[in-house]
N, C-alpha and C. Protein backbone atom coordinates (compact mmCIF):
# COMPACT_ATOMS: atom_id res chain seq x y z
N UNK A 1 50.03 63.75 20.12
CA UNK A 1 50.75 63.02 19.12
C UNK A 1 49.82 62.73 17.94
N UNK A 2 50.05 63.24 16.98
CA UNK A 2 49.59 62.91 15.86
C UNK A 2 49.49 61.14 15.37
N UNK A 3 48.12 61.04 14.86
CA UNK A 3 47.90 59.43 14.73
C UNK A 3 48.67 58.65 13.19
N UNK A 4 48.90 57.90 13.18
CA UNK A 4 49.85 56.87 12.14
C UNK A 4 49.19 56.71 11.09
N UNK A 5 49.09 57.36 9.87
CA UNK A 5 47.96 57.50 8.85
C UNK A 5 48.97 56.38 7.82
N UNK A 6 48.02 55.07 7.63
CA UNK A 6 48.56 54.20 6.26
C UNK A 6 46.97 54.83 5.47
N UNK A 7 47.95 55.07 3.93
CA UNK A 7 47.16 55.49 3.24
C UNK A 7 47.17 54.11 2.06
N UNK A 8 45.76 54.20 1.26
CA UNK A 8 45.53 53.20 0.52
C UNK A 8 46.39 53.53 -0.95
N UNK A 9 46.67 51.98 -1.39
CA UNK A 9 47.58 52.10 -2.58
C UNK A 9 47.04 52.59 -3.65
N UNK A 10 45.38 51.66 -3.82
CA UNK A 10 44.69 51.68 -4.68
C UNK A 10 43.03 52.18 -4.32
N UNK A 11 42.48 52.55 -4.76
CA UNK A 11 41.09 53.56 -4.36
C UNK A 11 40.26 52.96 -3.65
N UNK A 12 40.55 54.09 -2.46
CA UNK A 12 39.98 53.45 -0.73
C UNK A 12 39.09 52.99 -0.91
N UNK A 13 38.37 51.91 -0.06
CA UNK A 13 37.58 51.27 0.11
C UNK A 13 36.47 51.47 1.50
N UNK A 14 37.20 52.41 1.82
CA UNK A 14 37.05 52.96 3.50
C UNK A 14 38.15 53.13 4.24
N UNK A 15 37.91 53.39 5.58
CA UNK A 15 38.69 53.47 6.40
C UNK A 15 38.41 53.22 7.53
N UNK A 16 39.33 52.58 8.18
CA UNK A 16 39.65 51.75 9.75
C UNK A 16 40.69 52.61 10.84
N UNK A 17 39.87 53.01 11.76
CA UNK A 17 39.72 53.71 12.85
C UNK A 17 40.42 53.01 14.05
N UNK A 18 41.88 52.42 14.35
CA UNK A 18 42.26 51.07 15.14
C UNK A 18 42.64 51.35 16.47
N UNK A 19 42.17 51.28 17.71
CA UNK A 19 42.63 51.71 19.09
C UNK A 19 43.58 50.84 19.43
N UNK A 20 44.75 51.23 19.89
CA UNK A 20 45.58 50.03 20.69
C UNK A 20 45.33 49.50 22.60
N UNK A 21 46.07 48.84 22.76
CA UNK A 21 45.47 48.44 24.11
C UNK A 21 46.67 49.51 25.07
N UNK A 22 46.69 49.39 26.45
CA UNK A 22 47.14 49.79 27.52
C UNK A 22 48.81 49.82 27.41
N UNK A 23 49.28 50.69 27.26
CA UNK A 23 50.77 51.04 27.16
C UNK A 23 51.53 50.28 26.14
N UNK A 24 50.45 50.98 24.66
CA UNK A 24 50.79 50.73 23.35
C UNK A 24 50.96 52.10 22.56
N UNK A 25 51.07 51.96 21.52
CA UNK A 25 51.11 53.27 20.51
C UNK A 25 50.18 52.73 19.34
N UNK A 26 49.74 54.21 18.44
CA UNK A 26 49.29 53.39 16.87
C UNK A 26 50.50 53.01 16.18
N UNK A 27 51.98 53.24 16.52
CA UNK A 27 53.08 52.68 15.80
C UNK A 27 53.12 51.44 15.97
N UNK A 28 52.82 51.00 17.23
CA UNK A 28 52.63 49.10 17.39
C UNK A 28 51.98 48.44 16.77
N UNK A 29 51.08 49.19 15.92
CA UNK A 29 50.08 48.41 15.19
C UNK A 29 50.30 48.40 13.66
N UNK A 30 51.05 49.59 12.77
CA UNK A 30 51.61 49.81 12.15
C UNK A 30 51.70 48.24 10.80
N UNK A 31 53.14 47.56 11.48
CA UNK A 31 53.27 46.77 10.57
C UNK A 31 52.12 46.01 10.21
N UNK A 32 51.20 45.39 11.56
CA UNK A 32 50.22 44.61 10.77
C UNK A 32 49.37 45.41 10.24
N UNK A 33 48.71 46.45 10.15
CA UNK A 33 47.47 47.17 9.39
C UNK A 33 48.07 47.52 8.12
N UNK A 34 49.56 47.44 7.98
CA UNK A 34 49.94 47.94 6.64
C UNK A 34 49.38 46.11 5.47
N UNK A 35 49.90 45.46 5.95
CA UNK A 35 49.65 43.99 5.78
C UNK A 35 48.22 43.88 5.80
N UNK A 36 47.51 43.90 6.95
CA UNK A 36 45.85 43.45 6.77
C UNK A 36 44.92 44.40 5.98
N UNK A 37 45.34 45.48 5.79
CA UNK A 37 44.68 46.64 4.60
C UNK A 37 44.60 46.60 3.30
N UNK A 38 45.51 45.95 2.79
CA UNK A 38 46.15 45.46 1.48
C UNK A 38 45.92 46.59 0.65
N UNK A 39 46.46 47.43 1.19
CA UNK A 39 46.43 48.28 0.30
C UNK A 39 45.10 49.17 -0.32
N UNK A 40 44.23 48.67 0.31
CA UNK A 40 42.58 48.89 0.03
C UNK A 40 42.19 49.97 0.99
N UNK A 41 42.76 50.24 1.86
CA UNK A 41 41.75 50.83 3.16
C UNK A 41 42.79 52.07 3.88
N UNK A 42 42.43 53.15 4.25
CA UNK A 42 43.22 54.10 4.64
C UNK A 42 42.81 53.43 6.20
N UNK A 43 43.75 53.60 7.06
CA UNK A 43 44.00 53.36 8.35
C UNK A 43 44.29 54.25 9.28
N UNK A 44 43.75 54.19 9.97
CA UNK A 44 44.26 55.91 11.29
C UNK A 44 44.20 54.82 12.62
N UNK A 45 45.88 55.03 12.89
CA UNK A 45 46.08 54.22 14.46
C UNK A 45 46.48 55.38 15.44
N UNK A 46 45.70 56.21 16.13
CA UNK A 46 45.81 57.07 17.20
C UNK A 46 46.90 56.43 18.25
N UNK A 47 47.53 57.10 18.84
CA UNK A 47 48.16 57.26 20.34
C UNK A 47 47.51 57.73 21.37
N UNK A 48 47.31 56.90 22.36
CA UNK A 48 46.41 57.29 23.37
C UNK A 48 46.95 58.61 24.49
N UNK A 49 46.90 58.94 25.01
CA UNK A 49 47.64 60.27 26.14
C UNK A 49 47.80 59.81 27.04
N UNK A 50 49.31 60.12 27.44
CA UNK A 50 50.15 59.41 28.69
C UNK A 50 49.33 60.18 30.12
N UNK A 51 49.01 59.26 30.88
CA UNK A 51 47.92 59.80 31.89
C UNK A 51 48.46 58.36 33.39
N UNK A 52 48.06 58.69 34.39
CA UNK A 52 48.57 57.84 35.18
C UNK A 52 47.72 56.81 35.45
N UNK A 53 47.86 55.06 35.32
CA UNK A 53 47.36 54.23 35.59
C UNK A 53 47.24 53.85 37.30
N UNK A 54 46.02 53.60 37.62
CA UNK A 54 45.92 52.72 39.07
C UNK A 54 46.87 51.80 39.02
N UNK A 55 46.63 50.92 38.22
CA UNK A 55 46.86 49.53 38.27
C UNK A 55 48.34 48.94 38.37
N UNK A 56 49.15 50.32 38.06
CA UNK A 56 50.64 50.13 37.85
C UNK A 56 50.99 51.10 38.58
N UNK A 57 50.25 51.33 39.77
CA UNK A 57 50.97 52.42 40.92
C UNK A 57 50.82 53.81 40.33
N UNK A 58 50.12 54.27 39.62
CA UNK A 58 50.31 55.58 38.92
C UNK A 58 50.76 55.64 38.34
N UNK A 59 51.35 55.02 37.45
CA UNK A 59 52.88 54.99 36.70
C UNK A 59 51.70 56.04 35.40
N UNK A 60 52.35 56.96 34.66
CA UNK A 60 51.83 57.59 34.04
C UNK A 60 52.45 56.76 32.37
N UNK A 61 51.20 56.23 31.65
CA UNK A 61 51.68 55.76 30.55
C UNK A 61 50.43 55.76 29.31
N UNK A 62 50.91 55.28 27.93
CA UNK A 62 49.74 55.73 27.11
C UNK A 62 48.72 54.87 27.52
N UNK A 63 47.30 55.43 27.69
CA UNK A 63 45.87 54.85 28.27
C UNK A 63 44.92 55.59 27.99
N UNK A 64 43.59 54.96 27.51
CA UNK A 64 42.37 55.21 27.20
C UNK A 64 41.43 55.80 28.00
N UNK A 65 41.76 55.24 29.24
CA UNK A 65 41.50 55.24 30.69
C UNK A 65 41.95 54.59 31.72
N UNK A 66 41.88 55.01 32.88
CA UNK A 66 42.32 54.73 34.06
C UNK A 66 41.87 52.96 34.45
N UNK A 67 42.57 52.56 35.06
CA UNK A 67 42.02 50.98 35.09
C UNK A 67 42.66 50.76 36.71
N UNK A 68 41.55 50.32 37.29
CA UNK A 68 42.40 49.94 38.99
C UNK A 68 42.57 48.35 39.16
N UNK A 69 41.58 47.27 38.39
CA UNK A 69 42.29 46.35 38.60
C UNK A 69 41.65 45.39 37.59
N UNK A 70 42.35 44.51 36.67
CA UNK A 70 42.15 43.58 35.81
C UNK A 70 40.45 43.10 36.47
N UNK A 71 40.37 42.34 37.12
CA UNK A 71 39.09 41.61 37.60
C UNK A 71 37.85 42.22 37.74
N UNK A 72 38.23 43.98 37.97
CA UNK A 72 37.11 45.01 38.23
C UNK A 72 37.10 45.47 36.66
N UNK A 73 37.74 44.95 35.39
CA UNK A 73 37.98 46.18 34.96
C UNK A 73 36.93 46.70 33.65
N UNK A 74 35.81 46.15 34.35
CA UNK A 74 34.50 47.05 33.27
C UNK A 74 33.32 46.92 34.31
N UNK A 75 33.58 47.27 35.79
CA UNK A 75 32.48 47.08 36.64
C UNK A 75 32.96 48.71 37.23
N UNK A 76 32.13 49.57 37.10
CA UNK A 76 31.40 51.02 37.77
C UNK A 76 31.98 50.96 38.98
N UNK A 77 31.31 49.79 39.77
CA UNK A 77 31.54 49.89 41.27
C UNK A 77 32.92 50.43 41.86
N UNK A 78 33.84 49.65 40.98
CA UNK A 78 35.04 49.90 41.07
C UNK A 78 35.89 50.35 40.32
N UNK A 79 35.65 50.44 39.19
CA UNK A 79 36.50 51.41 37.98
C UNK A 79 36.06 53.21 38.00
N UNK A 80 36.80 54.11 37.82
CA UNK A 80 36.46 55.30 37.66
C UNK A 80 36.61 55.49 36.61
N UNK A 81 37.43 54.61 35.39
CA UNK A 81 37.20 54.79 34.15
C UNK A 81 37.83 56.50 33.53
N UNK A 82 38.47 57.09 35.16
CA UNK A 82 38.67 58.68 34.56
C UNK A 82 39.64 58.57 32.81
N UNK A 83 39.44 59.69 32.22
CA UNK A 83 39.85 59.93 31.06
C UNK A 83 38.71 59.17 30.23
N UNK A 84 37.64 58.38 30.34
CA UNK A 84 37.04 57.50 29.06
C UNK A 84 36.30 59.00 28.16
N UNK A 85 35.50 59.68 28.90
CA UNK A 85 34.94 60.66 28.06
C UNK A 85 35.49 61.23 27.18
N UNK A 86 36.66 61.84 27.47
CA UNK A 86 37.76 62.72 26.98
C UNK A 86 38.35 62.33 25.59
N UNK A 87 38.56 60.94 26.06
CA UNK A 87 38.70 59.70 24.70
C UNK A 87 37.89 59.73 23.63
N UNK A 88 36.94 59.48 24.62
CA UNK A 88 35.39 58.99 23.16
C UNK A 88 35.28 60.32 22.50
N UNK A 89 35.13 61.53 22.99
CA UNK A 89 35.26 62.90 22.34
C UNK A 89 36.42 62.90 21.21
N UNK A 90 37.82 62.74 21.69
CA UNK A 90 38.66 62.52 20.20
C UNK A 90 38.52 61.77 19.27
N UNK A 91 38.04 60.03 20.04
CA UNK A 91 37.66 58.99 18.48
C UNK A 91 36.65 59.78 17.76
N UNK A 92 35.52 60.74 18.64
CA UNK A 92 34.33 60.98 17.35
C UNK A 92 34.56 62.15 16.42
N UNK A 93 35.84 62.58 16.87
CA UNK A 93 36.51 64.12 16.32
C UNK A 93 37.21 63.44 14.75
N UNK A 94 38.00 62.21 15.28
CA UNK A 94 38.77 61.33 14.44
C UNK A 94 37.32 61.27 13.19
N UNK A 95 36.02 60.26 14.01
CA UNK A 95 34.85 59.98 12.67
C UNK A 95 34.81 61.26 11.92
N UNK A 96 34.61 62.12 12.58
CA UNK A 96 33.68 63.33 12.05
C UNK A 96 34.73 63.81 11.16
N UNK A 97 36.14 63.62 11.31
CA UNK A 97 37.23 64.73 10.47
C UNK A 97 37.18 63.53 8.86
N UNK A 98 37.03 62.24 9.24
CA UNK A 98 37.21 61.35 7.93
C UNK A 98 35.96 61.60 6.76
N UNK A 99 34.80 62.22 8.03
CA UNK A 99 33.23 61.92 7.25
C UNK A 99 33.73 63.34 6.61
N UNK A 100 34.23 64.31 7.45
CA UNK A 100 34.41 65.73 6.75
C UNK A 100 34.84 65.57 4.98
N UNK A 101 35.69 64.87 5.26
CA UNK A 101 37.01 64.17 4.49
C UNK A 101 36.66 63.98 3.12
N UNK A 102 35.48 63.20 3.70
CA UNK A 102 34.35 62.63 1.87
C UNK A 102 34.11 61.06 1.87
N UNK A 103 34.62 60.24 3.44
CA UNK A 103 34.53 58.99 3.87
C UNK A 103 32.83 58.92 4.31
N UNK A 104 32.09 58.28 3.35
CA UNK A 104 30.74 58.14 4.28
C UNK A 104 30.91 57.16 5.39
N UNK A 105 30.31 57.79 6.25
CA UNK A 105 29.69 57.10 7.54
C UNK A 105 29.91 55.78 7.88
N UNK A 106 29.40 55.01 6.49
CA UNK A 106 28.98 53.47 6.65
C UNK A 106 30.30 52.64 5.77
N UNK A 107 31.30 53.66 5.72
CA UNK A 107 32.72 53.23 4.85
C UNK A 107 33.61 52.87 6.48
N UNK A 108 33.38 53.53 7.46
CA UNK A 108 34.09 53.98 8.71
C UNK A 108 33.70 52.45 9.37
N UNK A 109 34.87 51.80 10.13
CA UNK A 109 34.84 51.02 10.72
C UNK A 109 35.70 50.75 12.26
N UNK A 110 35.25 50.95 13.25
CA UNK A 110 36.27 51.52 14.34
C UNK A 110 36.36 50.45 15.20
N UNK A 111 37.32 50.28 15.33
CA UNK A 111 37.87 48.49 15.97
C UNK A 111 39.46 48.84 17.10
N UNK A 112 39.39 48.09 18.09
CA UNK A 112 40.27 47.90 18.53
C UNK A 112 40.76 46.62 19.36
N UNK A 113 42.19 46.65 20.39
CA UNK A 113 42.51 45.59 21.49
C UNK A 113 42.77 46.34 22.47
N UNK A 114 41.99 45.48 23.13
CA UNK A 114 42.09 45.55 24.76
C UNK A 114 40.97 46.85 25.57
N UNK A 115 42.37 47.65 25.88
CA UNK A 115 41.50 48.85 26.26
C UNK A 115 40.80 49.71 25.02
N UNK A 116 41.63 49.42 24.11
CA UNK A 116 41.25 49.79 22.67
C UNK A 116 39.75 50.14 22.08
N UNK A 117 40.04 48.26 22.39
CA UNK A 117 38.32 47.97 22.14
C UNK A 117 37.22 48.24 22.97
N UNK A 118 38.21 48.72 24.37
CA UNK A 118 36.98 48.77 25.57
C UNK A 118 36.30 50.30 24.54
N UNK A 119 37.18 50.69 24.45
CA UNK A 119 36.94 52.20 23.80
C UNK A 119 35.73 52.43 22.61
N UNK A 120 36.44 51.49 21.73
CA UNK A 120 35.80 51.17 20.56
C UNK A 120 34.27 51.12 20.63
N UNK A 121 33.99 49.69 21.63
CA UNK A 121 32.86 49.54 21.77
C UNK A 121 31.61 50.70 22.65
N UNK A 122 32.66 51.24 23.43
CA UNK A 122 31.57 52.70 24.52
C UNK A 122 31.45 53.60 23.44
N UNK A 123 32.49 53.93 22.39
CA UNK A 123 32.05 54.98 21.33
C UNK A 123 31.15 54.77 20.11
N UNK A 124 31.15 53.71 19.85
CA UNK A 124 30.70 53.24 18.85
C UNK A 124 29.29 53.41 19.00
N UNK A 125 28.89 52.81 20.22
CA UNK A 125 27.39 52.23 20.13
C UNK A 125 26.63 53.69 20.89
N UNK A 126 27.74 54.47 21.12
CA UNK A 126 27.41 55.70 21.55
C UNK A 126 26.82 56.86 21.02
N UNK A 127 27.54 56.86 20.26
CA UNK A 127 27.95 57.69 19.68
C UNK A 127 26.49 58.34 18.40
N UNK A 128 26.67 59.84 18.19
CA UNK A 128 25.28 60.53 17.04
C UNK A 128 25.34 59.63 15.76
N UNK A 129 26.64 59.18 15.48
CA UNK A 129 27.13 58.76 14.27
C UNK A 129 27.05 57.41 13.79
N UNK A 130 26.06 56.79 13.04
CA UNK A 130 26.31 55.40 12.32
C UNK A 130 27.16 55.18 11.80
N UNK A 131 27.93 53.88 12.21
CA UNK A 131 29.61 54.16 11.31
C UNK A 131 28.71 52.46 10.40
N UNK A 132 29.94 52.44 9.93
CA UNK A 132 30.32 50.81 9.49
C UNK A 132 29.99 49.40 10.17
N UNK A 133 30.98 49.36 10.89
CA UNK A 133 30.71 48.61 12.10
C UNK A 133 31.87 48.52 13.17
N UNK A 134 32.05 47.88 14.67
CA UNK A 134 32.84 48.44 15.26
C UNK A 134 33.65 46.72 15.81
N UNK A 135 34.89 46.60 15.62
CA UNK A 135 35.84 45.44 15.96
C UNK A 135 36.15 45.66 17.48
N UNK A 136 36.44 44.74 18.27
CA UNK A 136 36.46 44.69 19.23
C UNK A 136 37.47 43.41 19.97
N UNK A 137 38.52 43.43 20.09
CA UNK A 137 39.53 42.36 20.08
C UNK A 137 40.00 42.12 21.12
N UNK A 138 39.62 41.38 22.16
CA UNK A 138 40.27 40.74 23.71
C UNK A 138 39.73 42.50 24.48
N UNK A 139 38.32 42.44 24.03
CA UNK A 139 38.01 43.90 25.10
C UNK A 139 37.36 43.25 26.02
N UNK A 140 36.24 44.02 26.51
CA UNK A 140 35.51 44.60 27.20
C UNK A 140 34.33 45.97 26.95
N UNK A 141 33.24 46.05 28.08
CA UNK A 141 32.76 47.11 27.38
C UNK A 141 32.64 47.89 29.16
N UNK A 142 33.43 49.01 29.14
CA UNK A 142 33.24 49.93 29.93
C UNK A 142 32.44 50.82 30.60
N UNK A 143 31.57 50.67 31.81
CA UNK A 143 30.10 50.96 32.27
C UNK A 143 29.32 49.74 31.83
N UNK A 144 29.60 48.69 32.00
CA UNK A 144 28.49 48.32 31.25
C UNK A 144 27.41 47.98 31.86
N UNK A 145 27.29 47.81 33.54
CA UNK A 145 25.77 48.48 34.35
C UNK A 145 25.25 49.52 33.41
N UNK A 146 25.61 50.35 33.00
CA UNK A 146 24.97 51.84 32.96
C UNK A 146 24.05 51.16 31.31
N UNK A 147 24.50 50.44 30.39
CA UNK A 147 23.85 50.05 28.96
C UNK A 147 22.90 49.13 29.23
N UNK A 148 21.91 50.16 28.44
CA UNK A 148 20.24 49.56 28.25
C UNK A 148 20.08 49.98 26.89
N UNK A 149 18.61 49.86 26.54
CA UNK A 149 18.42 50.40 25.31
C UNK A 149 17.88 51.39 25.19
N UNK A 150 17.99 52.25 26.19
CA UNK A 150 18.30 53.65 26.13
C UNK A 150 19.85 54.67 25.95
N UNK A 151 20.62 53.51 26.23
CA UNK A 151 21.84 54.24 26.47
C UNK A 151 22.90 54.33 24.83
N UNK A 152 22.03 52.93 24.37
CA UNK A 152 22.90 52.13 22.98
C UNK A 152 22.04 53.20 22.29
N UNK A 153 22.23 54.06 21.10
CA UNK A 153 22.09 55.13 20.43
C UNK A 153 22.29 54.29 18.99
N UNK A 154 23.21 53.19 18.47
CA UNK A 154 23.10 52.46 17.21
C UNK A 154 22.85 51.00 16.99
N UNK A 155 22.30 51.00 17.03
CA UNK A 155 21.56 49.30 17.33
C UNK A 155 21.79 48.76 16.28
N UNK A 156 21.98 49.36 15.04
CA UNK A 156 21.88 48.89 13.80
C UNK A 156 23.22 48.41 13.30
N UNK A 157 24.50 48.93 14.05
CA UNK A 157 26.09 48.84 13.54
C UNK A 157 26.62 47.25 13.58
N UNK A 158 26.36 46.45 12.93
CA UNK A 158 27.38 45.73 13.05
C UNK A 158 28.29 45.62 14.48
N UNK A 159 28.77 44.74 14.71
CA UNK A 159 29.98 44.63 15.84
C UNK A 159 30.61 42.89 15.52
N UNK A 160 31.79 43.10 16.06
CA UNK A 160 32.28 41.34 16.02
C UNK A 160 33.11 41.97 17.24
N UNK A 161 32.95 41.01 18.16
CA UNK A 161 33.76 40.78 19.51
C UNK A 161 34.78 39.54 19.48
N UNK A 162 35.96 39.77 19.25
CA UNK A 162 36.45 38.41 19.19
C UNK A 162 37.60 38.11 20.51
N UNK A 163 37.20 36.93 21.14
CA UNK A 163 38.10 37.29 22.36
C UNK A 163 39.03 35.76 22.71
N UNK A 164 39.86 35.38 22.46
CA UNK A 164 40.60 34.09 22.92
C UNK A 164 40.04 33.68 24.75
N UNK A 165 39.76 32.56 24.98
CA UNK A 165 39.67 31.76 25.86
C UNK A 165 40.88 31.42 26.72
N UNK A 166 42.07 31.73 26.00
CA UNK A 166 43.12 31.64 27.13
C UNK A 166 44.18 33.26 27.19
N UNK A 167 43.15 34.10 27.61
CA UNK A 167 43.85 35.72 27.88
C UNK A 167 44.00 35.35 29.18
N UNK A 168 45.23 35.65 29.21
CA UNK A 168 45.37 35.88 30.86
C UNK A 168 45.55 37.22 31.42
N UNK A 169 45.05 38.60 30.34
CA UNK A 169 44.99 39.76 31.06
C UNK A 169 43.74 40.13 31.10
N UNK A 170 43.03 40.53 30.11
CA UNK A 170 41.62 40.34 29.81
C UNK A 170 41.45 38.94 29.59
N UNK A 171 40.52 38.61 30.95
CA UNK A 171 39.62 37.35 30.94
C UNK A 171 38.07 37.42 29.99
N UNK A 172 38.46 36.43 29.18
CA UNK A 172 37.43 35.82 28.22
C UNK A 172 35.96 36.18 28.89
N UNK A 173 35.48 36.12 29.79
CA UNK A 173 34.01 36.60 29.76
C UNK A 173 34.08 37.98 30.22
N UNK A 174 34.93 38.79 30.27
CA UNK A 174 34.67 40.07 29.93
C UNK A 174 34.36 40.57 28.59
N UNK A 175 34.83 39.50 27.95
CA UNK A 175 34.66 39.47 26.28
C UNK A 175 33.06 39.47 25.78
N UNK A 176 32.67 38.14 26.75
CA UNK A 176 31.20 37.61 26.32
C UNK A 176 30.40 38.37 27.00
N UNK A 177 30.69 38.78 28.35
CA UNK A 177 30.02 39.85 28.96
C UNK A 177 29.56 40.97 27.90
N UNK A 178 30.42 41.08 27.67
CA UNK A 178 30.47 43.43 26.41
C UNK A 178 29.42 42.38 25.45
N UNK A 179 29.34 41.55 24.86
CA UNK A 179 28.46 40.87 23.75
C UNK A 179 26.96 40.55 24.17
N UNK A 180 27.04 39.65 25.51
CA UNK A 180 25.32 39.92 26.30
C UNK A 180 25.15 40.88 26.55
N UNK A 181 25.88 41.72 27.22
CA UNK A 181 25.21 43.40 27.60
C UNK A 181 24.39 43.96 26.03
N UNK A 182 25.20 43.84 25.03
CA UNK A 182 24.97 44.96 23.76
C UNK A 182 23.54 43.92 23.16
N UNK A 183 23.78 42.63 23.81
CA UNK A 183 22.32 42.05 22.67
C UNK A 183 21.24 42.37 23.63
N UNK A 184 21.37 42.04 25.25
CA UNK A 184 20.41 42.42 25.68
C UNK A 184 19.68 43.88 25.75
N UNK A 185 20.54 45.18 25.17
CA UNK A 185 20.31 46.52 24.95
C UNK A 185 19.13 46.57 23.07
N UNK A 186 19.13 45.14 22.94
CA UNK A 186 18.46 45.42 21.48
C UNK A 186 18.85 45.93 19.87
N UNK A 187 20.29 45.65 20.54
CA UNK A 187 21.31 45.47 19.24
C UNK A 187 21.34 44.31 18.16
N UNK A 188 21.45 44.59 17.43
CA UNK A 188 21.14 43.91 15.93
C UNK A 188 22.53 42.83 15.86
N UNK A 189 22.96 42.73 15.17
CA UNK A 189 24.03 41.78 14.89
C UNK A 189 25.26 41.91 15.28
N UNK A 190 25.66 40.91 16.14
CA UNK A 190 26.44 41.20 17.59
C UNK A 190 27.32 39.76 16.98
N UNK A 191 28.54 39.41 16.34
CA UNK A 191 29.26 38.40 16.35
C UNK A 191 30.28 38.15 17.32
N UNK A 192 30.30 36.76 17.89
CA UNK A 192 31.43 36.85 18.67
C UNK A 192 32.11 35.46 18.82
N UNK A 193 33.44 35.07 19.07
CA UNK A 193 34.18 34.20 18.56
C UNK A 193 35.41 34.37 19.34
């Protein structure tokens, strides 16, 4: 499925890269990015690939990755996380086609919710590419045993983690969790709220 391109009214300012969460579309996101862009910022809201969730019996629906259970759901031990690679390979296809584009690097800002952001944040800090900086909204950060400061590749990006205290799907210190993991990896400016 081709991703939901809002284009800027008046001469871009950059562009915002927006993941949605777990059995969403980039059409769900639509009305507000047309609104929070103001017209300044070209927007690309991807659709994730209908793939079968644990957590809902298999039920095959749009997902970032596989998730087996809310409480496990950024711990290795128990997540298989299948599909995350596959993912992070298209978001950096998404950077690389905008940088192609004539968007520098540090114009690119890749943000999401939920699983979105789980996304956001494993590609971001992953990733060959210095973007902008990377949003991160009621996530999580996926593997996050496996992140050291060997594993974090941009230390330098910006991030804001912002996570409400009363989620009752994603629990709030999975939030603060993805934020100690990335400062203790030797990441630079890590906001969170």
């Amino acid at each position: 499925m081709k991703p939901i391109i809002i284009s800027p009214t008046t001469p871009s300012k950059g562009t915002v890269i927006f993941l949605h969460g777990l059995g969403d579309t980039g059409a769900g996101w639509a009305m507000q990015w047309e609104e929070l862009s103001g017209g300044k910022y070209k927007v690309i809201l991807p659709t994730a690939p209908k793939s079968p969730v644990t957590l809902n019996g298999g039920y095959r629906m749009t997902s970032w990755h596989d998730i087996c259970g809310l409480e496990t759901i950024d711990d290795e031990k128990t997540e298989t996380f299948a599909g995350i690679e596959e993912n992070r390979k298209f978001v950096e296809d998404l950077i690389t086609t905008e940088i192609n584009a004539g968007t520098p690097a540090e114009k690119i800002i890749l943000g999401g919710f939920s699983q979105g952001a789980a996304l956001s944040l494993y590609t971001g800090t992953q990733s060959n590419t210095k973007i902008g900086g990377i949003i991160a909204l009621s996530g999580y950060l996926p593997h996050h045993q496996r992140f050291d400061q060997t594993t974090v590749k941009q230390k330098e990006v910006p991030i804001f983690v912002g996570h409400g205290t009363a989620d009752q799907v994603v629990h709030h210190d999975k939030g603060k969790r993805a934020a100690d993991t990335l400062k203790t990896c030797g990441r630079g400016e890590i906001r969170r709220k």
